[in-house]
C-alpha atoms as a PDB file:
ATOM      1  CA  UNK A   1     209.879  83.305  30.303  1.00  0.00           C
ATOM      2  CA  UNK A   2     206.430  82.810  30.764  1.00  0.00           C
ATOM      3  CA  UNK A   3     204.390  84.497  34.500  1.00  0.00           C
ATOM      4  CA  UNK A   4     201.267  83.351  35.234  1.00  0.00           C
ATOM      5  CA  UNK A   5     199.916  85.646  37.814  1.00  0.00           C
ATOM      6  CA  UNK A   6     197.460  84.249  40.043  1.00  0.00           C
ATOM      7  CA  UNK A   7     194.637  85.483  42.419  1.00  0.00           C
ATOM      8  CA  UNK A   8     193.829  83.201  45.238  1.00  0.00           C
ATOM      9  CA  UNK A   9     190.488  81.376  45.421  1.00  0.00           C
ATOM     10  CA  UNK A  10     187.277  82.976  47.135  1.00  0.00           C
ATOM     11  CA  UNK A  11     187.475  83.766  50.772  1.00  0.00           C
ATOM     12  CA  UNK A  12     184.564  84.933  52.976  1.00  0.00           C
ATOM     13  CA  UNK A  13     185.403  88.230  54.958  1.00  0.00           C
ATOM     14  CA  UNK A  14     182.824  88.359  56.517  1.00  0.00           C
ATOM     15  CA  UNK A  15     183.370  84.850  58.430  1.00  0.00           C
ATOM     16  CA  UNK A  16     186.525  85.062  58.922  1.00  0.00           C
ATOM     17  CA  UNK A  17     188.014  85.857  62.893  1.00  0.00           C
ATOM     18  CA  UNK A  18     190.715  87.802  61.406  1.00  0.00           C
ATOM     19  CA  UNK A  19     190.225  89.729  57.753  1.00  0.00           C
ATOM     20  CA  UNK A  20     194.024  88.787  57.180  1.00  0.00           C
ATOM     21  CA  UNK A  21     193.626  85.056  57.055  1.00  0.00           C
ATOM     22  CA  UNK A  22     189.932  83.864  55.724  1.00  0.00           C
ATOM     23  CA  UNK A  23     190.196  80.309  54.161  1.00  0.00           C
ATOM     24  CA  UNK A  24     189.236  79.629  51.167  1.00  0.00           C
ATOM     25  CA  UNK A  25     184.814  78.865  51.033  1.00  0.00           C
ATOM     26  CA  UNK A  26     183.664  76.422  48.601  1.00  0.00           C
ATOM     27  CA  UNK A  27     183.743  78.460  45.167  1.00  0.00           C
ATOM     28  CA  UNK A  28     187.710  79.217  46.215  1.00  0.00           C
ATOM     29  CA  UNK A  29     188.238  75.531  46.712  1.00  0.00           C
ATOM     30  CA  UNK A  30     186.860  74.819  42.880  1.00  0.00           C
ATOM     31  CA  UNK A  31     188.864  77.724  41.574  1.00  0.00           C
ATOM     32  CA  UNK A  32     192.079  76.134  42.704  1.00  0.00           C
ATOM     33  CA  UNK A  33     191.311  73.484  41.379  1.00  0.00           C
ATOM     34  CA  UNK A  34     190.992  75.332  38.199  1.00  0.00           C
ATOM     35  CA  UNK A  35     194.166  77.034  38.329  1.00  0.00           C
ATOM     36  CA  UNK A  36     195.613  73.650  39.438  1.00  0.00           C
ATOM     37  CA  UNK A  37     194.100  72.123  36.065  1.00  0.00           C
ATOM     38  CA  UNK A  38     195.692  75.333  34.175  1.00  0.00           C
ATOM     39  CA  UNK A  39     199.482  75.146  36.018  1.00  0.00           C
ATOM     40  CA  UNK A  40     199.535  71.607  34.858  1.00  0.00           C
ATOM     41  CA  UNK A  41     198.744  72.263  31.357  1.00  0.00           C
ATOM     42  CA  UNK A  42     200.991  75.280  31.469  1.00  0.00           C
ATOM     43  CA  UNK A  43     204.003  73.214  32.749  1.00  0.00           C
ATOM     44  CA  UNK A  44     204.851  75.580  35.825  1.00  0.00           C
ATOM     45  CA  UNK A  45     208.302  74.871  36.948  1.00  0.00           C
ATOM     46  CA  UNK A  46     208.422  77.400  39.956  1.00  0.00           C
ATOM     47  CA  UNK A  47     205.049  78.714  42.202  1.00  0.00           C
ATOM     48  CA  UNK A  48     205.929  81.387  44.758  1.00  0.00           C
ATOM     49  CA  UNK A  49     202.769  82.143  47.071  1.00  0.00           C
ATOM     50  CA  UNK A  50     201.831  84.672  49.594  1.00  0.00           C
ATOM     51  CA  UNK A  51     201.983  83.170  53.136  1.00  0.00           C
ATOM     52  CA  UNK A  52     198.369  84.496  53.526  1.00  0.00           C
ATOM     53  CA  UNK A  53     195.997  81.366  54.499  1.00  0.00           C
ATOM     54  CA  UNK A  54     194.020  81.823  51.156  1.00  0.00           C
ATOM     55  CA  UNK A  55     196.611  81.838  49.128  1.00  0.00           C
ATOM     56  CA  UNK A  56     198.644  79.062  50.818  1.00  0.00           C
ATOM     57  CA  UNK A  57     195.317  77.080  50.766  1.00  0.00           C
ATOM     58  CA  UNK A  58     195.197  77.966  46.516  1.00  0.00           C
ATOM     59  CA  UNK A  59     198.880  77.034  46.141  1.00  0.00           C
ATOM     60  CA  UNK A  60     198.379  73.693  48.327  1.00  0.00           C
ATOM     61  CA  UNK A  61     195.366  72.682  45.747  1.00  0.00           C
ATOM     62  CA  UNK A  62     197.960  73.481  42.889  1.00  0.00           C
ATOM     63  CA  UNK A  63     200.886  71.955  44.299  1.00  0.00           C
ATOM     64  CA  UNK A  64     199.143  68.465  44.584  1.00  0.00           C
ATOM     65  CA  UNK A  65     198.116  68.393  40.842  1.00  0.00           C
ATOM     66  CA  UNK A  66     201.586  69.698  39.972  1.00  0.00           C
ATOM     67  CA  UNK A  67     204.238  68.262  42.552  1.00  0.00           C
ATOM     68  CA  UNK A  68     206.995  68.656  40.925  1.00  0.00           C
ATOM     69  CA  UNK A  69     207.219  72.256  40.389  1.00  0.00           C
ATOM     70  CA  UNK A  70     209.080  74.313  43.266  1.00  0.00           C
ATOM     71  CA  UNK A  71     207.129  75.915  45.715  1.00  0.00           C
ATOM     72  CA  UNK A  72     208.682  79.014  47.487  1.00  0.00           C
ATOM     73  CA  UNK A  73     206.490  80.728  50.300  1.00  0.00           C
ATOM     74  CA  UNK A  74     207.317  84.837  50.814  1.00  0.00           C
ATOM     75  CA  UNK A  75     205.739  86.687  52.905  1.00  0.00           C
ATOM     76  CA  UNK A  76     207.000  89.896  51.044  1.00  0.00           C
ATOM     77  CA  UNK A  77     203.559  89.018  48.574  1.00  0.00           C
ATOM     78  CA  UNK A  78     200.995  89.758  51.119  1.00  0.00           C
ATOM     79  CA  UNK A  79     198.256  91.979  50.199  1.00  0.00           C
ATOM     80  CA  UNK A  80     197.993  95.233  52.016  1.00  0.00           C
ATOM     81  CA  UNK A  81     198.615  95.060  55.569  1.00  0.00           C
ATOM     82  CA  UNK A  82     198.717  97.062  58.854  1.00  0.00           C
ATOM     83  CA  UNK A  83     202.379  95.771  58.975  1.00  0.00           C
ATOM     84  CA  UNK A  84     202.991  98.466  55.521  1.00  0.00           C
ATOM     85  CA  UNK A  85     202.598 100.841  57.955  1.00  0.00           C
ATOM     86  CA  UNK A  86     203.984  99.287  60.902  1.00  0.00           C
ATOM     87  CA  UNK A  87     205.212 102.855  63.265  1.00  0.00           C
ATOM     88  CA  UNK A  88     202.676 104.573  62.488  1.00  0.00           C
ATOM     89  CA  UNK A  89     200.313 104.849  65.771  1.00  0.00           C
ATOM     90  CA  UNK A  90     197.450 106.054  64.387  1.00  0.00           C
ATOM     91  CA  UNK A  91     196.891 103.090  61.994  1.00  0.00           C
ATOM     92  CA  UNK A  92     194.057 101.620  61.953  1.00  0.00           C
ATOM     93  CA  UNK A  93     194.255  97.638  62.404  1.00  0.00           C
ATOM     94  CA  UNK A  94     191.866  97.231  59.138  1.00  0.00           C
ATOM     95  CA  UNK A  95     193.306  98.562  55.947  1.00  0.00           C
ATOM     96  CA  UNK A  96     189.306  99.594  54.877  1.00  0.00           C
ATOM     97  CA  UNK A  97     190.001 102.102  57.424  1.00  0.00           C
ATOM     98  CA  UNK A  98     192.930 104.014  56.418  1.00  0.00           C
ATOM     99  CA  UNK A  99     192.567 107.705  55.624  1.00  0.00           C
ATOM    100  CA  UNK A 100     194.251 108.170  51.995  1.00  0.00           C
ATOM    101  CA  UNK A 101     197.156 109.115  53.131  1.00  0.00           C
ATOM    102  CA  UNK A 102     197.917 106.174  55.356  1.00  0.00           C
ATOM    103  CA  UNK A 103     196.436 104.248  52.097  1.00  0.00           C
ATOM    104  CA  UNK A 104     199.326 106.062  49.762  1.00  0.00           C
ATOM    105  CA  UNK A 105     201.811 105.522  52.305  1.00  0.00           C
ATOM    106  CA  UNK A 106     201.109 101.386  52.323  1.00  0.00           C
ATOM    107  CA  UNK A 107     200.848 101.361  49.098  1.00  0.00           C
ATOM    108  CA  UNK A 108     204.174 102.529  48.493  1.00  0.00           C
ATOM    109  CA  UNK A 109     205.564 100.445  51.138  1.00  0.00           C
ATOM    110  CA  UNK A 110     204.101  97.114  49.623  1.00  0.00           C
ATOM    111  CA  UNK A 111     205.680  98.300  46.329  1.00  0.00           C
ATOM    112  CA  UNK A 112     209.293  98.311  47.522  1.00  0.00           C
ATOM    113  CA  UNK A 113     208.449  94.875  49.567  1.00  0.00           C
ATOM    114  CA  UNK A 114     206.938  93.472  46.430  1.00  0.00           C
ATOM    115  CA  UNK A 115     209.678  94.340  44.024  1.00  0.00           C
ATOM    116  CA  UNK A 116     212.800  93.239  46.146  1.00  0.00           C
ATOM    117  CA  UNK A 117     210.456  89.947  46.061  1.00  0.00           C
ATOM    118  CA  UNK A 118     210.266  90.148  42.344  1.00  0.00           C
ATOM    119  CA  UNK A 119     214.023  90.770  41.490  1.00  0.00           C
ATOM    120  CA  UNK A 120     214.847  87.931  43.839  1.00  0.00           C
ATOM    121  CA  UNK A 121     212.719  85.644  42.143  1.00  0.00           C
ATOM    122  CA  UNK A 122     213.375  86.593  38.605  1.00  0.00           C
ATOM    123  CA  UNK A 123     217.507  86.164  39.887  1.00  0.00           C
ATOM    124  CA  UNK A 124     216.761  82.552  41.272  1.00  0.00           C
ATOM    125  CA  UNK A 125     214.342  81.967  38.196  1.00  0.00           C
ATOM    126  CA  UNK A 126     217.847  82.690  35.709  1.00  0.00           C
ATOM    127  CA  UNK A 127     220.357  80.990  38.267  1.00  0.00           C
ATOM    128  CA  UNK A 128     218.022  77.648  38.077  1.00  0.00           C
ATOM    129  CA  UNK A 129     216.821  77.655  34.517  1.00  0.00           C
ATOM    130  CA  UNK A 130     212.630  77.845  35.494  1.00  0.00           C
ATOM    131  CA  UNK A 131     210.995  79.259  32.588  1.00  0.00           C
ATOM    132  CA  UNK A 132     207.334  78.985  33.661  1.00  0.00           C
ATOM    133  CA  UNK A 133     206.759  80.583  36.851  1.00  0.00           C
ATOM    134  CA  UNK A 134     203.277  81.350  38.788  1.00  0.00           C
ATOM    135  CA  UNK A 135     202.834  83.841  41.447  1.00  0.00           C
ATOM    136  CA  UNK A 136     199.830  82.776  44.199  1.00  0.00           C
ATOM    137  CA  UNK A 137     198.606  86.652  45.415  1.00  0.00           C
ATOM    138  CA  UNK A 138     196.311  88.683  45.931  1.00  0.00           C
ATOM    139  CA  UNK A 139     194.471  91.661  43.747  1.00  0.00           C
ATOM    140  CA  UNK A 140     196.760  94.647  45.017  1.00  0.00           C
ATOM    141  CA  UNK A 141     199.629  92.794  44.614  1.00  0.00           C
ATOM    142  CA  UNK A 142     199.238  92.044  40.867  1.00  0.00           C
ATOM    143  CA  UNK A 143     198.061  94.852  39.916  1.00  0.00           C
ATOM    144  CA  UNK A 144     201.617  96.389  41.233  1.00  0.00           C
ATOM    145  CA  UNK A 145     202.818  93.426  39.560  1.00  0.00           C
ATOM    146  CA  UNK A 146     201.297  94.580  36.637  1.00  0.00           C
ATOM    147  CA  UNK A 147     202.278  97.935  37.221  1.00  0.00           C
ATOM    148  CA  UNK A 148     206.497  97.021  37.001  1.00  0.00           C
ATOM    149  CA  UNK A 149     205.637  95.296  34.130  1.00  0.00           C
ATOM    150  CA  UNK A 150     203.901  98.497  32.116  1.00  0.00           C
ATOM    151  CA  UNK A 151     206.814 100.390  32.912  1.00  0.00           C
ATOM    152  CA  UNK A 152     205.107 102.294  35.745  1.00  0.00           C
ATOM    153  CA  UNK A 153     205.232 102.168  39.815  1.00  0.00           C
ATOM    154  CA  UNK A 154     203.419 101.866  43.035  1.00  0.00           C
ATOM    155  CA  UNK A 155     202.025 106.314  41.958  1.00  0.00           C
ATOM    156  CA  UNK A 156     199.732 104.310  39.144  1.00  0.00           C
ATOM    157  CA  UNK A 157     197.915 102.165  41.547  1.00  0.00           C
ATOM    158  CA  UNK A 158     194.796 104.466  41.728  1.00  0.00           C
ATOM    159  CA  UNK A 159     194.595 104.972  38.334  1.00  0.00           C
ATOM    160  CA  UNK A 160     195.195 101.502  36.763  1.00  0.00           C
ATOM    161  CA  UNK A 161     193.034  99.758  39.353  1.00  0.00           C
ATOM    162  CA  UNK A 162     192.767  95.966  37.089  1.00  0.00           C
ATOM    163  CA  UNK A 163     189.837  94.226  38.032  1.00  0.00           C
ATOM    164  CA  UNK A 164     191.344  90.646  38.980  1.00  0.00           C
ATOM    165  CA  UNK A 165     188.554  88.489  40.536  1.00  0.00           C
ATOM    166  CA  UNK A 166     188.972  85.577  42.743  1.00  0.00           C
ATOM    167  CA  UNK A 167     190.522  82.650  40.712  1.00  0.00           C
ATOM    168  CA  UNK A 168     191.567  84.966  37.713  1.00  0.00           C
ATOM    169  CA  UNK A 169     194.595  84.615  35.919  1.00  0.00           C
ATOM    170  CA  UNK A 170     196.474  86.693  33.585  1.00  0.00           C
ATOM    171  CA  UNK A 171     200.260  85.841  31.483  1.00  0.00           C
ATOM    172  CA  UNK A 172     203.391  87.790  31.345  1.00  0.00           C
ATOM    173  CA  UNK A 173     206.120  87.116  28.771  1.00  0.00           C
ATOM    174  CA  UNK A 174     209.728  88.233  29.305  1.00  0.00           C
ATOM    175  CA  UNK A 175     211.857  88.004  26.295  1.00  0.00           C
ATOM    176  CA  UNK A 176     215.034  89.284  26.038  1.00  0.00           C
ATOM    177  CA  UNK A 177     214.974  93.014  25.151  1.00  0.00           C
ATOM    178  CA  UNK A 178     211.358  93.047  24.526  1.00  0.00           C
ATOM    179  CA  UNK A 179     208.729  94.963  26.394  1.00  0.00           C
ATOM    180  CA  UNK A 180     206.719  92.651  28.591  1.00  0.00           C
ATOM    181  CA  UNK A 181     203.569  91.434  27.171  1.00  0.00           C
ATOM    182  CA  UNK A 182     200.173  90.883  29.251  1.00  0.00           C
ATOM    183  CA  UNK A 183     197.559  88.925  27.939  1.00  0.00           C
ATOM    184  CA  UNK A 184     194.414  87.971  30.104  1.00  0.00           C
ATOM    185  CA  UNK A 185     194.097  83.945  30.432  1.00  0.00           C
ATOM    186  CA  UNK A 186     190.730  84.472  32.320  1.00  0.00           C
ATOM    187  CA  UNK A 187     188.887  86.584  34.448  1.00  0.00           C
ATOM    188  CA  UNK A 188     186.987  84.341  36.902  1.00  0.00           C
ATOM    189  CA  UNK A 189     183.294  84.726  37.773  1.00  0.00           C
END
């Protein structure tokens, strides 16, 4: 089985109303396209997608140049968000201002959130016979993505911080009874 791990296009922070659901500017716009040029030639059977605007904006680009590939939308592959540490009343409603602890704590909550996500899609993947998935998300979530895959868990975060720009891409093979292999497709600009 072939992953193709996806960051959403560029999004301006900065002009956004609310720093949880900036479209995508220009640049992101062109690097969907991109991606949209790459899922085609890759054959992707399955896209799942954060329900974050950016992303859904990425996967909408994508799903019009490949429209026959099944599109699933989970909000369990959200970046890191105040809702990780929903009950906790001193939070912060911006995640750049979380002490370290409250950071940690988030962190380990998006892990368990991202993972039941990942076991249900790797189930429906097997129970419907799609061999070439790609995962719309954002930069924290691959890298835990990343993290499953290199044996290790939401405690590695800090210390195997991948830089995955706007746009970039990397591949993950599953065979069976093989250690997962991760190859960079592209790092984008």
């Amino acid at each position: 089985m072939d992953i193709y791990l996806l960051r959403s296009g560029h999004s301006d922070l900065a002009k956004a109303g609310d720093p949880y659901t900036p479209p995508l500017t220009e640049l992101g716009e062109q690097q969907a396209r991109r991606l949209a040029e790459r899922c085609l030639d890759w054959g992707i059977d399955f896209i799942c997608t954060s329900e974050m605007t950016r992303a859904q904006q990425t996967t909408d680009i994508i799903q019009a140049a490949v429209p026959e590939a099944f599109r699933w939308d989970l909000s369990e592959i959200e970046a890191l968000n105040p809702d990780d540490l929903l009950g906790e009343p001193t939070t912060p409603p911006l995640v750049s201002r979380w002490s370290a602890r409250q950071r940690a704590l988030g962190v380990e909550r998006m892990w368990i959130r991202v993972t039941a996500a990942l076991a249900r899609i790797m189930i429906f993947c097997q129970t419907h016979d799609m061999t070439r998935l790609a995962v719309v998300a954002h930069d924290d979530v691959i890298n835990l993505l990343l993290l499953n895959w290199m044996g290790l868990d939401w405690r590695a975060h800090d210390q195997f911080a991948f830089a995955i720009g706007p746009g970039a891409t990397s591949r993950v093979v599953l065979q069976d009874n093989q250690p997962a292999a991760i190859a960079w497709i592209n790092r984008a600009p």
